[in-house]
Protein backbone atom coordinates (compact mmCIF):
# COMPACT_ATOMS: atom_id res chain seq x y z
CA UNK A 1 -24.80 -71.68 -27.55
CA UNK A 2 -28.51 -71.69 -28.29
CA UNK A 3 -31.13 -68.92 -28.39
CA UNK A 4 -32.38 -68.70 -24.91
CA UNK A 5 -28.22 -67.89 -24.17
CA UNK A 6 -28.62 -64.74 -26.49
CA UNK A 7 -32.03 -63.69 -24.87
CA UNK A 8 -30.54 -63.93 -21.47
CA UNK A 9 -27.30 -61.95 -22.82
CA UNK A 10 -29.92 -59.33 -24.22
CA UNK A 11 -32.31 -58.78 -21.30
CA UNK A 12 -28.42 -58.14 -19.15
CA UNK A 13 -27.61 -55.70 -21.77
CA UNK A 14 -31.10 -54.47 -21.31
CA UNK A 15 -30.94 -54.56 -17.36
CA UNK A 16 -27.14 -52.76 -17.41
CA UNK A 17 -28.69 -50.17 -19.52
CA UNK A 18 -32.28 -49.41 -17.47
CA UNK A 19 -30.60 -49.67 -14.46
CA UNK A 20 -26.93 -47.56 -15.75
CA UNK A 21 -25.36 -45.63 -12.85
CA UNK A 22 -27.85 -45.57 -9.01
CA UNK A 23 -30.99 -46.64 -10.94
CA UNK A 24 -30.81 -43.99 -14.14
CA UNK A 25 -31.26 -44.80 -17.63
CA UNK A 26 -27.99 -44.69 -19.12
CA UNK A 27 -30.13 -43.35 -21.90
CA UNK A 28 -30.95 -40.08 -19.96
CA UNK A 29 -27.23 -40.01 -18.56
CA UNK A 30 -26.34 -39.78 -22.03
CA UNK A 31 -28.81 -36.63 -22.60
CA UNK A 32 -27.96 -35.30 -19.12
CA UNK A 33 -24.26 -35.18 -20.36
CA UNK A 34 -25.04 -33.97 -24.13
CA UNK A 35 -27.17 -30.96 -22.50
CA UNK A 36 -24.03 -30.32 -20.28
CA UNK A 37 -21.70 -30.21 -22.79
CA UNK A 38 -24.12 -27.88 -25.09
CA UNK A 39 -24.27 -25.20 -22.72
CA UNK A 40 -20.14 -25.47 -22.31
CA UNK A 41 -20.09 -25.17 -25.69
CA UNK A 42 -22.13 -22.14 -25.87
CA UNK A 43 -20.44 -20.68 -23.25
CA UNK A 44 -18.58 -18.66 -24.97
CA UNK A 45 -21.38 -17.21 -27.07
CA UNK A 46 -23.18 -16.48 -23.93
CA UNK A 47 -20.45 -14.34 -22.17
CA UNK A 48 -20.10 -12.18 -25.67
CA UNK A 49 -24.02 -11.56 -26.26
CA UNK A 50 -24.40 -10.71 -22.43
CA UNK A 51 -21.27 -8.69 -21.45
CA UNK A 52 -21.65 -6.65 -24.80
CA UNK A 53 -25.36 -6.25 -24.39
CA UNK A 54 -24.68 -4.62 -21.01
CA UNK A 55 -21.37 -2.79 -21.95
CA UNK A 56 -23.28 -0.89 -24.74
CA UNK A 57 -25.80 0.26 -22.06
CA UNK A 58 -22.88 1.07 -19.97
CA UNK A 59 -21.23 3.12 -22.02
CA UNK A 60 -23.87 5.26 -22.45
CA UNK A 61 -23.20 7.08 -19.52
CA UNK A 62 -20.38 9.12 -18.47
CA UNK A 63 -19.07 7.84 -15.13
CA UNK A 64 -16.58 4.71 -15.73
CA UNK A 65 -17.34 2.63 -12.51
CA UNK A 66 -20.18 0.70 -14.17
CA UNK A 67 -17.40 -0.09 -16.99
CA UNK A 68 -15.40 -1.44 -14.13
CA UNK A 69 -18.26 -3.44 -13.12
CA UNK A 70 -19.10 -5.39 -16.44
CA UNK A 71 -15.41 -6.06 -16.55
CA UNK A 72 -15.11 -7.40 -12.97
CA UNK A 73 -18.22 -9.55 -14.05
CA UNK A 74 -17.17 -11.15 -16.77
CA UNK A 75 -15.79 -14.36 -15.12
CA UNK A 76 -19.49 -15.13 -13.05
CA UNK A 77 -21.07 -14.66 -16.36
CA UNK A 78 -18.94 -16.97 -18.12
CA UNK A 79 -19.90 -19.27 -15.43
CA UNK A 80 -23.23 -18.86 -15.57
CA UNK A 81 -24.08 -21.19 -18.68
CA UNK A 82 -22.22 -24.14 -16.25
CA UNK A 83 -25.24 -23.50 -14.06
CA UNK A 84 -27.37 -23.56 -16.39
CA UNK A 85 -25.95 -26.75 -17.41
CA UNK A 86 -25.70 -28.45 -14.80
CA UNK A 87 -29.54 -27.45 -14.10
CA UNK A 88 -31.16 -28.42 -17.25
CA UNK A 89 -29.45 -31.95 -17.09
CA UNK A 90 -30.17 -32.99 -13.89
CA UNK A 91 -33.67 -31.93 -14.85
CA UNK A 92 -33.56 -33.86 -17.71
CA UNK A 93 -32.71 -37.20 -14.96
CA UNK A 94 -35.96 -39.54 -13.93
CA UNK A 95 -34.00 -39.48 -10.25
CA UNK A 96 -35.10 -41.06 -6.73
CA UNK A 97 -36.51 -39.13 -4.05
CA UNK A 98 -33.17 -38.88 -2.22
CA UNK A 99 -31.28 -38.07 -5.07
CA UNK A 100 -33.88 -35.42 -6.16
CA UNK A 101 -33.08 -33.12 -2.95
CA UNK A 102 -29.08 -33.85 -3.52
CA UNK A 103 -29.51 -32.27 -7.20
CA UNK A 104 -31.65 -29.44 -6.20
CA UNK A 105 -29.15 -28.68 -3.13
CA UNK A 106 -25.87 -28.64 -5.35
CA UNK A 107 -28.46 -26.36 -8.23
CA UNK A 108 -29.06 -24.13 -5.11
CA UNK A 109 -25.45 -24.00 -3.98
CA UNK A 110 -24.40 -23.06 -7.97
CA UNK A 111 -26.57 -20.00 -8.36
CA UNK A 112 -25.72 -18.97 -4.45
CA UNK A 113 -22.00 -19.23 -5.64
CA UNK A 114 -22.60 -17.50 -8.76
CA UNK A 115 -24.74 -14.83 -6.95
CA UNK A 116 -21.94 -13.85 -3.83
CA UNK A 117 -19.24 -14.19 -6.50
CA UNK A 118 -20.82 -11.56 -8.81
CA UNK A 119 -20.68 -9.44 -5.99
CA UNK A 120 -17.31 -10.23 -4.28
CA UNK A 121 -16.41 -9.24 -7.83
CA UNK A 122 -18.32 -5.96 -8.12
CA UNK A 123 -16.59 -4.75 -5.04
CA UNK A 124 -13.91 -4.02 -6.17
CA UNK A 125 -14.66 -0.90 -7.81
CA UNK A 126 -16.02 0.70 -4.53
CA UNK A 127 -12.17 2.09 -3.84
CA UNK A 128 -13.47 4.15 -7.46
CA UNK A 129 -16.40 5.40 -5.30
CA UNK A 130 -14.53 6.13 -2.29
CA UNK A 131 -11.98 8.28 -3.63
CA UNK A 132 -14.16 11.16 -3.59
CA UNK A 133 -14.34 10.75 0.21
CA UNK A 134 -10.56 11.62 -0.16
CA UNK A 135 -10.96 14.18 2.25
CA UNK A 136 -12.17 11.83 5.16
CA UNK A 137 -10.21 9.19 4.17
CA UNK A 138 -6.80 8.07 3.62
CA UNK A 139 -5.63 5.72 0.41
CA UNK A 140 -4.89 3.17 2.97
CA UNK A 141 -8.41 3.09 4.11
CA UNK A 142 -10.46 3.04 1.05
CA UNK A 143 -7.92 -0.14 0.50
CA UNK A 144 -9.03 -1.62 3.73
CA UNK A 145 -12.92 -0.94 3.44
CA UNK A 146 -12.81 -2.40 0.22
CA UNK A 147 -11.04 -5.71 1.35
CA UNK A 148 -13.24 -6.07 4.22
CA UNK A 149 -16.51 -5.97 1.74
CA UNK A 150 -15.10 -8.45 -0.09
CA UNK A 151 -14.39 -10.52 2.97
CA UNK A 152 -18.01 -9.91 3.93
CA UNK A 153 -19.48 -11.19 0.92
CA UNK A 154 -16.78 -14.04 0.74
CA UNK A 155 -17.90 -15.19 4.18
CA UNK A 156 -22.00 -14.48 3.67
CA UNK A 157 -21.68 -16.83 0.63
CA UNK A 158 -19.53 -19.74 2.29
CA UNK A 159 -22.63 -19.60 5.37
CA UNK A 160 -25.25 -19.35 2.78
CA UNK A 161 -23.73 -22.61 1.04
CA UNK A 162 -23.27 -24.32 4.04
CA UNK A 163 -26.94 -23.67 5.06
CA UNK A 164 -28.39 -24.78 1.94
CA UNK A 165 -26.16 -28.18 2.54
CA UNK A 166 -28.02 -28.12 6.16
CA UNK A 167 -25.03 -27.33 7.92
CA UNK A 168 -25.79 -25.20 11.23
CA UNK A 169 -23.46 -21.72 10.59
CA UNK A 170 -24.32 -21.09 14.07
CA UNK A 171 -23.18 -23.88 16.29
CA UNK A 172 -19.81 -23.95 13.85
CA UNK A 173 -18.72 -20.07 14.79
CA UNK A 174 -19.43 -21.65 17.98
CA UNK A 175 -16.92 -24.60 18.01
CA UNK A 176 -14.63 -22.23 16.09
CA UNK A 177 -14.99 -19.68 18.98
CA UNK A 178 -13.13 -22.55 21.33
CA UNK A 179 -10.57 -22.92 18.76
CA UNK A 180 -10.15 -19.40 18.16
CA UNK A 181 -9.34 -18.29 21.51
CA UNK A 182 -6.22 -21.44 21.61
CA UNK A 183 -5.12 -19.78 18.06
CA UNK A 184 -5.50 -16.07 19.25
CA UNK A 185 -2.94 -17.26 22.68
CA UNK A 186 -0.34 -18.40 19.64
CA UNK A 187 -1.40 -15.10 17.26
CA UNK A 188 -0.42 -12.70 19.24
CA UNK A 189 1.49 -10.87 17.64
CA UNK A 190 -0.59 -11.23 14.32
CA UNK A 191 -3.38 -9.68 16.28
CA UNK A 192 -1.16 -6.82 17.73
CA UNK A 193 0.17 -5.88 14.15
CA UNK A 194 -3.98 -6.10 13.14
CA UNK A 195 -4.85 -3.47 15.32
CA UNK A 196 -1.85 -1.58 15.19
CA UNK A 197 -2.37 -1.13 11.58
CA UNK A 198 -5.79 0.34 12.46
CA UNK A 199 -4.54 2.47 14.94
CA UNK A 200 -1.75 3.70 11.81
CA UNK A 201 -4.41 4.29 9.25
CA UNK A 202 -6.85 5.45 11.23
CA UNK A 203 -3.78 8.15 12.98
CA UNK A 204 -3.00 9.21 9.29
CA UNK A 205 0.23 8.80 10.28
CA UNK A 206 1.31 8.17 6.43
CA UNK A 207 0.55 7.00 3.28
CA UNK A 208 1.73 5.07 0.35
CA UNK A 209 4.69 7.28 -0.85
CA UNK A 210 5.41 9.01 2.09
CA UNK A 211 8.96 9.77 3.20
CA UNK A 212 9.56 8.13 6.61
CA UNK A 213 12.12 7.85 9.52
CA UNK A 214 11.56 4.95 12.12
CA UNK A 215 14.47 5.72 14.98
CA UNK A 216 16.59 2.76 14.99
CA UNK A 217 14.06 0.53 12.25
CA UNK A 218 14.37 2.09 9.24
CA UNK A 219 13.97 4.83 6.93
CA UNK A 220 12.36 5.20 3.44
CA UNK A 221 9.36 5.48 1.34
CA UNK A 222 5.81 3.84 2.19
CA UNK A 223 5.12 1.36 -0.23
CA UNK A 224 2.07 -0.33 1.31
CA UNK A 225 0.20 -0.70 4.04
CA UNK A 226 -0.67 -3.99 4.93
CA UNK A 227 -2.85 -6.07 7.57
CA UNK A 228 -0.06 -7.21 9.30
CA UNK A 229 3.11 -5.41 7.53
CA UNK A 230 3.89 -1.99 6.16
CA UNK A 231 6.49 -2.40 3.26
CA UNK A 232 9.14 0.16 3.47
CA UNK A 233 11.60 0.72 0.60
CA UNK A 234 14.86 2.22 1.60
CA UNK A 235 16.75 4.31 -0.46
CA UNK A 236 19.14 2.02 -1.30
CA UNK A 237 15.96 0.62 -3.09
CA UNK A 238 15.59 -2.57 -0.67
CA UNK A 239 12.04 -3.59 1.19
CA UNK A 240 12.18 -3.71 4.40
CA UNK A 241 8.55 -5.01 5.73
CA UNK A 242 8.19 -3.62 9.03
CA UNK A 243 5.44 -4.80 11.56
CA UNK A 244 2.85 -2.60 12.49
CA UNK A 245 3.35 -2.66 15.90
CA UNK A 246 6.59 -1.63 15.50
CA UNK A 247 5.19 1.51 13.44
CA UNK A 248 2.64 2.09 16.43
CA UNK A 249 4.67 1.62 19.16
CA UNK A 250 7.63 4.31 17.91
CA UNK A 251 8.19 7.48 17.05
CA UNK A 252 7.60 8.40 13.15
CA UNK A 253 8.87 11.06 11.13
CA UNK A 254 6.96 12.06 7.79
CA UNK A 255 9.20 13.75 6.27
CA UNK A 256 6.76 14.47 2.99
CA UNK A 257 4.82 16.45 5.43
CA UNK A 258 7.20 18.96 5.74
CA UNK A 259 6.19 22.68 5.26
CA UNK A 260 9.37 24.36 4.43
CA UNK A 261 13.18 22.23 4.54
CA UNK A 262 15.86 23.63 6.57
CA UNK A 263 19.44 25.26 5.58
CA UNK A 264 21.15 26.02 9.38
CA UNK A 265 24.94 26.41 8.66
CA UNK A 266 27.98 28.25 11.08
CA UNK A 267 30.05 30.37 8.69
CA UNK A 268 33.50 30.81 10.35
CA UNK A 269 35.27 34.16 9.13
CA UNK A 270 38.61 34.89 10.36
CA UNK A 271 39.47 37.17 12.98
CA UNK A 272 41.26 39.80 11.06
CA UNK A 273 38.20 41.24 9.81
CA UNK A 274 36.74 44.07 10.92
CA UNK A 275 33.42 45.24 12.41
CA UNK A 276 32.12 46.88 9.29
CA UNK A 277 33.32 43.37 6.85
CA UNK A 278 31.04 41.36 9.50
CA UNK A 279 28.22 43.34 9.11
CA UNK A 280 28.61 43.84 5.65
CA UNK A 281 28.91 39.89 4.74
CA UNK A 282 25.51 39.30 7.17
CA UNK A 283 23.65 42.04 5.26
CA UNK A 284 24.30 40.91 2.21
CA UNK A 285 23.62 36.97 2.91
CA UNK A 286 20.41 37.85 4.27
CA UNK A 287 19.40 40.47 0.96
CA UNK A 288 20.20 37.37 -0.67
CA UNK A 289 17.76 35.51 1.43
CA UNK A 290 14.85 37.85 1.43
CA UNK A 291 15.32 38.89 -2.85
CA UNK A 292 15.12 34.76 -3.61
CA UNK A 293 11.79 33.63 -4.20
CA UNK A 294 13.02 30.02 -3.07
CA UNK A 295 13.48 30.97 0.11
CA UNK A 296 10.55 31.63 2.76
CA UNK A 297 9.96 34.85 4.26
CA UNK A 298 11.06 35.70 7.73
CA UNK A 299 7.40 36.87 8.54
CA UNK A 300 6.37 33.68 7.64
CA UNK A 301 8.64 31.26 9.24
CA UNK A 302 12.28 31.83 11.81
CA UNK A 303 14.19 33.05 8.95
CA UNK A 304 17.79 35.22 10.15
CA UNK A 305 21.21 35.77 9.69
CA UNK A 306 23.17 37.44 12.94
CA UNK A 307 27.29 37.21 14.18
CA UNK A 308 26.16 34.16 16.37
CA UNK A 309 29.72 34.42 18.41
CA UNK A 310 33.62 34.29 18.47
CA UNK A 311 34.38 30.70 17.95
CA UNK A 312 37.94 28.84 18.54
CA UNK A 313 39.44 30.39 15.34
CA UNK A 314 36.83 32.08 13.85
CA UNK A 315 34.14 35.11 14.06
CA UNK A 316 30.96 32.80 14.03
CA UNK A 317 27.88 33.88 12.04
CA UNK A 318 24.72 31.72 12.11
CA UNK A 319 22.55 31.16 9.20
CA UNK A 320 18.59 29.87 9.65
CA UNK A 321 16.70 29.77 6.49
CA UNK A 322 13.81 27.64 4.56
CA UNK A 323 13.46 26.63 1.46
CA UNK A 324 9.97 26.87 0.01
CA UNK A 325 10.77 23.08 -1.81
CA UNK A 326 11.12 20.33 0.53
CA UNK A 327 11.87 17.90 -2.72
CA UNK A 328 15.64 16.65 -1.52
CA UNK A 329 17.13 17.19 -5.13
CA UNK A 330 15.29 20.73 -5.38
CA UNK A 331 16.38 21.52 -2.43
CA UNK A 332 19.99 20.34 -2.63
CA UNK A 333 20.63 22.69 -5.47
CA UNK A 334 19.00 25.53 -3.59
CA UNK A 335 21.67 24.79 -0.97
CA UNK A 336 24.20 24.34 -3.79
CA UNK A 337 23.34 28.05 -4.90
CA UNK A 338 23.17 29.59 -1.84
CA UNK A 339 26.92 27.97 -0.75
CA UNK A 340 28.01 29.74 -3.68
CA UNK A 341 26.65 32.84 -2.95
CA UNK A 342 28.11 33.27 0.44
CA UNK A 343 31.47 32.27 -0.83
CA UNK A 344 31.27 35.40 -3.83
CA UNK A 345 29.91 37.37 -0.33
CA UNK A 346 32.73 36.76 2.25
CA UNK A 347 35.42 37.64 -0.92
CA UNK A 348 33.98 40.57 -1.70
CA UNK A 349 33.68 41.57 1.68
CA UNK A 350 37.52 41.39 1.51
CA UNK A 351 38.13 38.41 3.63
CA UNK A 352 37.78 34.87 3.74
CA UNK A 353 36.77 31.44 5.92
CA UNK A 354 38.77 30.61 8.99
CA UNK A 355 40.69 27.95 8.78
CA UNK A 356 40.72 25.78 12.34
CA UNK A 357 44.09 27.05 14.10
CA UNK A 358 45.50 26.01 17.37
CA UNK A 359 48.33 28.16 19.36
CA UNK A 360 51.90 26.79 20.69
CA UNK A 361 53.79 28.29 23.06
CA UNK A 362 57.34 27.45 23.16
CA UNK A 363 60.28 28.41 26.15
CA UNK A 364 63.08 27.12 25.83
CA UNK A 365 65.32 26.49 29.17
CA UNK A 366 69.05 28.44 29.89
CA UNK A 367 70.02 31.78 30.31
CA UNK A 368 68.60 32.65 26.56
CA UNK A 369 65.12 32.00 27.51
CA UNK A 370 63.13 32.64 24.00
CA UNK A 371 58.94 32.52 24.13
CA UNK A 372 57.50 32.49 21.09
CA UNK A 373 53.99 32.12 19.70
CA UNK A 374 53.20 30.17 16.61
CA UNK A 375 49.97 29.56 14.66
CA UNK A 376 49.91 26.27 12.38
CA UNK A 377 46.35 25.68 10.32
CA UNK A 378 45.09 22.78 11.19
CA UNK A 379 43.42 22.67 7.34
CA UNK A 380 40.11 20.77 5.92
């Protein structure tokens, strides 16, 4: 091993480290990565001084949706000093022509990211400034409106990327169009249940928490309304998800739009009591009826209490009322107080229920032909 070995080792060192990764000093890959790695490493700093610089200015004010804002901001902020990053060192690189246009493209495509992410983010408070549109819209709706921003901005940043990149948005919704109309033959359903779920929010046939009744699909409270599926949970406290089509298609009871709940019983009182014991046990159920306040008035709904007719065993009286609750545990002990009253009614009164009878009529054969009548209760 002489000297002119060591010079040749030395100018390949010295070649390796001019030349270092697609023509760039290894030297400035070095400083490209330390400038990197400093803004990562004040990334955290960054987020704090920005997010509470602008939460102090918003909580100046009164409203709370710009506090929802910073919030839903904070991750694009914390990604902004990655940007930056990523920036300053590929400024820092003495790159090629080619590679030049490759580093400003991917620069281009950061802050377009960061940009349509800020706002994908920010949308999500607009359900806070829809509510007070409450009137003209349903929960379900301000739901959907603010799920098809965010799918707006979602898709306006993945074109705006793919532009910068040079890739034609255009003739790619094109080609997609071909494929779309082979995936919409195999989604049809999926497409059905889309527009069915319009069709169901934009109805108001119910909302989230609702009391429904699906003939023959199910019954229970709204949970959610979905794109495709509305979740159902019965009372046994088991989802059922129920396509939306299904919802559209059938007939729907809302139940939690009731005005008043309905008590219709047949009171059978035996046939032994008189005229005046009739009309004295349906005056005094329907006192009782128009002296509650939890009952509604008859001038305000069907409300009555009449001898209805004469029924297999019994004198039948019919009784049509409302309750002014249509809460089912409310309105069960209503019921509960009301049975109770009726049965102190009909004993005072001075007779009873009827209990279902039938009538057997017995002849015997001979010369001591006997034809007798017997009653046996038939009991509850």
């Amino acid at each position: 091993m002489n000297e002119d070995s060591f010079r040749n080792f030395w100018y390949l060192v010295t070649d390796v480290w001019n030349d270092g990764l697609y023509g760039i000093n290894i030297s400035e890959i070095l400083i490209a990565a330390t400038v990197l790695i400093g803004f990562l490493l004040l990334r955290n700093i960054f987020t704090v001084l920005v997010i509470n610089r602008i939460q102090r200015i918003a909580d100046k004010t009164e409203n709370k949706i710009d506090d929802t804002i910073v919030k839903a901001l904070e991750k694009p902020i914390r990604f902004i000093p990655i940007v930056m990053g990523v920036f300053f060192a590929t400024n820092s690189l003495d790159l090629s022509e080619t590679s030049t246009v490759y580093a400003a493209m991917l620069n281009r495509s950061l802050i377009a990211f960061v940009i349509f992410w800020s706002l994908y983010r920010a949308s999500e408070p607009v359900s806070i400034l829809l509510q007070h549109a409450d009137q003209y819209l349903t929960a379900s709706m301000i739901q959907w409106i603010a799920k098809t921003i965010k799918l707006m901005f979602a898709i306006l940043g993945a074109a705006t990327i793919l532009e910068i990149w040079g890739i034609q948005v255009g003739p790619l919704i094109a080609g997609l169009g071909l494929f779309g109309v082979a995936v919409a033959l195999g989604a049809q359903d999926l497409f059905k249940n889309l527009i069915a779920g319009l069709f169901v929010i934009g109805e108001k046939r119910f909302n989230p928490g609702d009391w429904i009744l699906v003939d023959g699909i199910v019954e229970g409270t709204v949970e959610h309304i979905g794109f495709r599926t509305t979740t159902v949970r019965r009372f046994d406290k088991a989802p059922v998800y129920v396509p939306n089509a299904s919802l559209s298609d059938n007939s729907v009871t809302n139940f939690s739009r009731m005005t008043y709940r309905r008590i219709k019983w047949g009171l059978g009182i035996r046939y032994d009591a008189n005229a005046e014991q009739l009309s004295q046990i349906r005056k005094a159920i329907e006192d009782y009826l128009k002296n509650s306040e939890k009952f509604v008035q008859p001038h305000d709904t069907a409300t009555f209490v009449r001898i209805d007719g004469f029924g297999a065993s019994s004198v039948d009286i019919l009784l049509y009322a409302f309750t002014k609750t249509t809460n089912w545990l409310e309105w069960l002990e209503v019921k509960e107080e009301l049975l109770l009253a009726v049965k102190s009614i009909v004993a005072d009164a001075g007779t009873d229920f009827a209990y279902p009878s039938q009538s057997l009529y017995v002849e015997a054969l001979g010369p001591d032909t006997v034809k007798s009548e017997t009653s046996q209760p038939l009991g509850f």
